[in-house]
C-alpha atoms as a PDB file:
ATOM      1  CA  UNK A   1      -2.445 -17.446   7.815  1.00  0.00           C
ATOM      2  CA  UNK A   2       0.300 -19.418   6.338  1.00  0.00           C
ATOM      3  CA  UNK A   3       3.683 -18.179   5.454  1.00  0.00           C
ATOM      4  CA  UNK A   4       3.012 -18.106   1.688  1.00  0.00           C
ATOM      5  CA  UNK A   5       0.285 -15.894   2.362  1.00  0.00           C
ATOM      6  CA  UNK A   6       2.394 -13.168   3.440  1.00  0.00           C
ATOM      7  CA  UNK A   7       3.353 -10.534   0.990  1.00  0.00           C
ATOM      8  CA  UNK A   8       6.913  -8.785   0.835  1.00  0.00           C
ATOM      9  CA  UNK A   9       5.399  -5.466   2.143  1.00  0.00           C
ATOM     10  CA  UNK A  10       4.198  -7.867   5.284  1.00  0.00           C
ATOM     11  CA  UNK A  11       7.111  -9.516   5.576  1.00  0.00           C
ATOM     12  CA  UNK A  12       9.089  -6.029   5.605  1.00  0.00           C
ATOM     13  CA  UNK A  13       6.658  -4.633   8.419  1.00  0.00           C
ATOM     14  CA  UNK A  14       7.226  -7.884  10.564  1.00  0.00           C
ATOM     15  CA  UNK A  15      11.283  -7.194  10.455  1.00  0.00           C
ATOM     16  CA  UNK A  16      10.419  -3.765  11.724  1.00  0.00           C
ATOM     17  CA  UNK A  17       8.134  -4.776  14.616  1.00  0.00           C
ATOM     18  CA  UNK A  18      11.460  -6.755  15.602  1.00  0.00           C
ATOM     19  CA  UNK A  19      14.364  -4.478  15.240  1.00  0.00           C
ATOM     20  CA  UNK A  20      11.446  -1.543  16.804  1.00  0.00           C
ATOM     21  CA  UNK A  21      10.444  -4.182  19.760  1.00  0.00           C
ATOM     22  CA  UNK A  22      14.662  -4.799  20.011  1.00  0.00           C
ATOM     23  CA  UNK A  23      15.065  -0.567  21.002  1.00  0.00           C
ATOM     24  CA  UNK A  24      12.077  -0.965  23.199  1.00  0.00           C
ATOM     25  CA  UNK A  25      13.709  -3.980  25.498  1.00  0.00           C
ATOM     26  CA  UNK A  26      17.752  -1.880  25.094  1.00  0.00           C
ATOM     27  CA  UNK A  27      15.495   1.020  26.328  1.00  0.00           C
ATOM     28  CA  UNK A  28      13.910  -0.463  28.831  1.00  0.00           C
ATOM     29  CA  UNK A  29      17.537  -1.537  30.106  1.00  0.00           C
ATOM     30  CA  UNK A  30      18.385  -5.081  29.213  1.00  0.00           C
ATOM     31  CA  UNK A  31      21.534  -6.446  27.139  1.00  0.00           C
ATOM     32  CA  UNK A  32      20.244  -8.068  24.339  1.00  0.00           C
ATOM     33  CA  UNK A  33      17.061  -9.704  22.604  1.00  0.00           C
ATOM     34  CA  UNK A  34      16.665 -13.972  22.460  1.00  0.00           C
ATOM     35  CA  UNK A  35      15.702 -14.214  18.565  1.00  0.00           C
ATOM     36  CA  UNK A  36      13.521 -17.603  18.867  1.00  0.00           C
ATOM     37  CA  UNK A  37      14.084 -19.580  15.655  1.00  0.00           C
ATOM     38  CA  UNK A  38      12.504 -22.661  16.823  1.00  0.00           C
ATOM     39  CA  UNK A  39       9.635 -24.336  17.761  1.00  0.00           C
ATOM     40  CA  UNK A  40       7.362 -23.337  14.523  1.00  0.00           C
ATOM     41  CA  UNK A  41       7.081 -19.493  15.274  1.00  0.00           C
ATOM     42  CA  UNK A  42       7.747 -17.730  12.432  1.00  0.00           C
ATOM     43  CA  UNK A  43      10.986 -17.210  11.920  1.00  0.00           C
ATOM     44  CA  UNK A  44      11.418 -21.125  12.233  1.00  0.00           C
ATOM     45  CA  UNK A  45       8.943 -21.294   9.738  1.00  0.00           C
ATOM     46  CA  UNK A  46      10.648 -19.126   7.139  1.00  0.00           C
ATOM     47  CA  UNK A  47      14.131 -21.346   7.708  1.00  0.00           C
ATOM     48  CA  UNK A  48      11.608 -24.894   7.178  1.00  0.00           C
ATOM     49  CA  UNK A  49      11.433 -26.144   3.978  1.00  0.00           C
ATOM     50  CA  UNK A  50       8.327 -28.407   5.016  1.00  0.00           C
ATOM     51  CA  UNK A  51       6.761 -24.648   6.096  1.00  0.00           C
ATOM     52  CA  UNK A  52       8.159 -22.600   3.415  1.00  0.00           C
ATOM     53  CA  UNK A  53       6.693 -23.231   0.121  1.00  0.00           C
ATOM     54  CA  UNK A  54       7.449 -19.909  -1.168  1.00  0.00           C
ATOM     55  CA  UNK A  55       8.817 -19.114  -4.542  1.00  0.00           C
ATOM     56  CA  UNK A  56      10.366 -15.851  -4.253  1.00  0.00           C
ATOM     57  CA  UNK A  57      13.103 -13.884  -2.537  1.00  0.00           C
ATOM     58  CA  UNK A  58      12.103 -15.718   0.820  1.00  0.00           C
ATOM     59  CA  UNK A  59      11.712 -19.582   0.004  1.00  0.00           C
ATOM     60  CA  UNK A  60      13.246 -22.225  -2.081  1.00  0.00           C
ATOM     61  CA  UNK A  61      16.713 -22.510  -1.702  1.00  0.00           C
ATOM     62  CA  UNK A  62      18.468 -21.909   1.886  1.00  0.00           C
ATOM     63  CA  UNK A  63      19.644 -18.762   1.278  1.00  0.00           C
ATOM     64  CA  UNK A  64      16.730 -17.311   0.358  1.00  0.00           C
ATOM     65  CA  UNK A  65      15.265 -19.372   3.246  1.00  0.00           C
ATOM     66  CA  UNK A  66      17.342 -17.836   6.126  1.00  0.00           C
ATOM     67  CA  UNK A  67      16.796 -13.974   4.646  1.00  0.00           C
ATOM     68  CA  UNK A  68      13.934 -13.299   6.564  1.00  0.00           C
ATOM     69  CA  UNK A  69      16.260 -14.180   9.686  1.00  0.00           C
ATOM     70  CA  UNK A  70      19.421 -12.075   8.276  1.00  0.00           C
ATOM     71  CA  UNK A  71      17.067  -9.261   7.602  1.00  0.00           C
ATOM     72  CA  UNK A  72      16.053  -9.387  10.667  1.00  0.00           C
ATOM     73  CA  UNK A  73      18.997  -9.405  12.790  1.00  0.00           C
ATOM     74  CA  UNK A  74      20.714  -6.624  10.282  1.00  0.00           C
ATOM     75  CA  UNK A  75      17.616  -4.717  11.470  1.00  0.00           C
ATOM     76  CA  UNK A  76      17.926  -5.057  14.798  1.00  0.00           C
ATOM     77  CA  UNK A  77      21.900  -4.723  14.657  1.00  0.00           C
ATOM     78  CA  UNK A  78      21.741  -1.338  12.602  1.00  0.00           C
ATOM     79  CA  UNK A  79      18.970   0.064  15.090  1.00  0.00           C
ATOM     80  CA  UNK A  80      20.234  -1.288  18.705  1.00  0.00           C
ATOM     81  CA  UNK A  81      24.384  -1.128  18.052  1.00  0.00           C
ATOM     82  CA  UNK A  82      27.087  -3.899  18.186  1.00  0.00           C
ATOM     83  CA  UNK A  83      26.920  -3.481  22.202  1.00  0.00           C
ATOM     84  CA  UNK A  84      23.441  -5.082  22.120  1.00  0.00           C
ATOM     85  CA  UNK A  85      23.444  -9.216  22.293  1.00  0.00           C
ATOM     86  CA  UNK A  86      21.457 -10.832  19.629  1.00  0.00           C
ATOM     87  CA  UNK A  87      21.100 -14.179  21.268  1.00  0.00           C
ATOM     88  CA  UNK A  88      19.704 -17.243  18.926  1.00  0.00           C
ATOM     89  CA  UNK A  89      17.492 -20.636  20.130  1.00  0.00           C
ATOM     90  CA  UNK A  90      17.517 -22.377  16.791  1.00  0.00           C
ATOM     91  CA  UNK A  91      16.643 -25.803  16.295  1.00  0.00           C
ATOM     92  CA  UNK A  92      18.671 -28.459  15.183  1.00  0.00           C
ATOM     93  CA  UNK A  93      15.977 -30.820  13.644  1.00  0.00           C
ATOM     94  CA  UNK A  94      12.137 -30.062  13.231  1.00  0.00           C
ATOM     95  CA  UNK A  95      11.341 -33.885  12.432  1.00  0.00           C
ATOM     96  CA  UNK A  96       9.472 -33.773   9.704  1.00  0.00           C
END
């Protein structure tokens, strides 16, 4: 299913399977959660303007682009603390 495809109420239940998933790994004892923003997985896809042909709240310009990451990492923030690393692999260039 492409990006476009996904509904708000989706998109909202996808940040919460990542801030939930972040608990589960401070739980289980680690420092912090790797946020993968590369590499075509989703939340590379949502920063992509070649992926992300969206026309509301989460596509056209950048800054609606990157709120599916900020979300995100506001979610996980608010639910694991500011003690818990939020570490980012982002890519520089996804030549296309």
């Amino acid at each position: 299913m492409k990006i476009t495809d996904r509904t708000i109420s989706d998109i909202k239940k996808v940040i919460e399977a990542f801030a939930a998933a972040s608990v589960r790994i401070q739980k289980s004892g680690f420092d912090g959660v790797p946020l993968h923003i590369a590499h075509g997985y989703i939340l590379n896809q949502f920063l992509s303007p070649y992926f992300n042909r969206r026309t509301d709240e989460y596509g056209g310009r950048i800054e609606n682009r990157t709120r599916f990451i900020t979300d995100t990492f506001s979610a996980i923030r608010k639910l694991t603390g500011n003690n818990f690393a939020v570490l980012v692999k982002i890519n520089c260039d996804d030549f296309m």
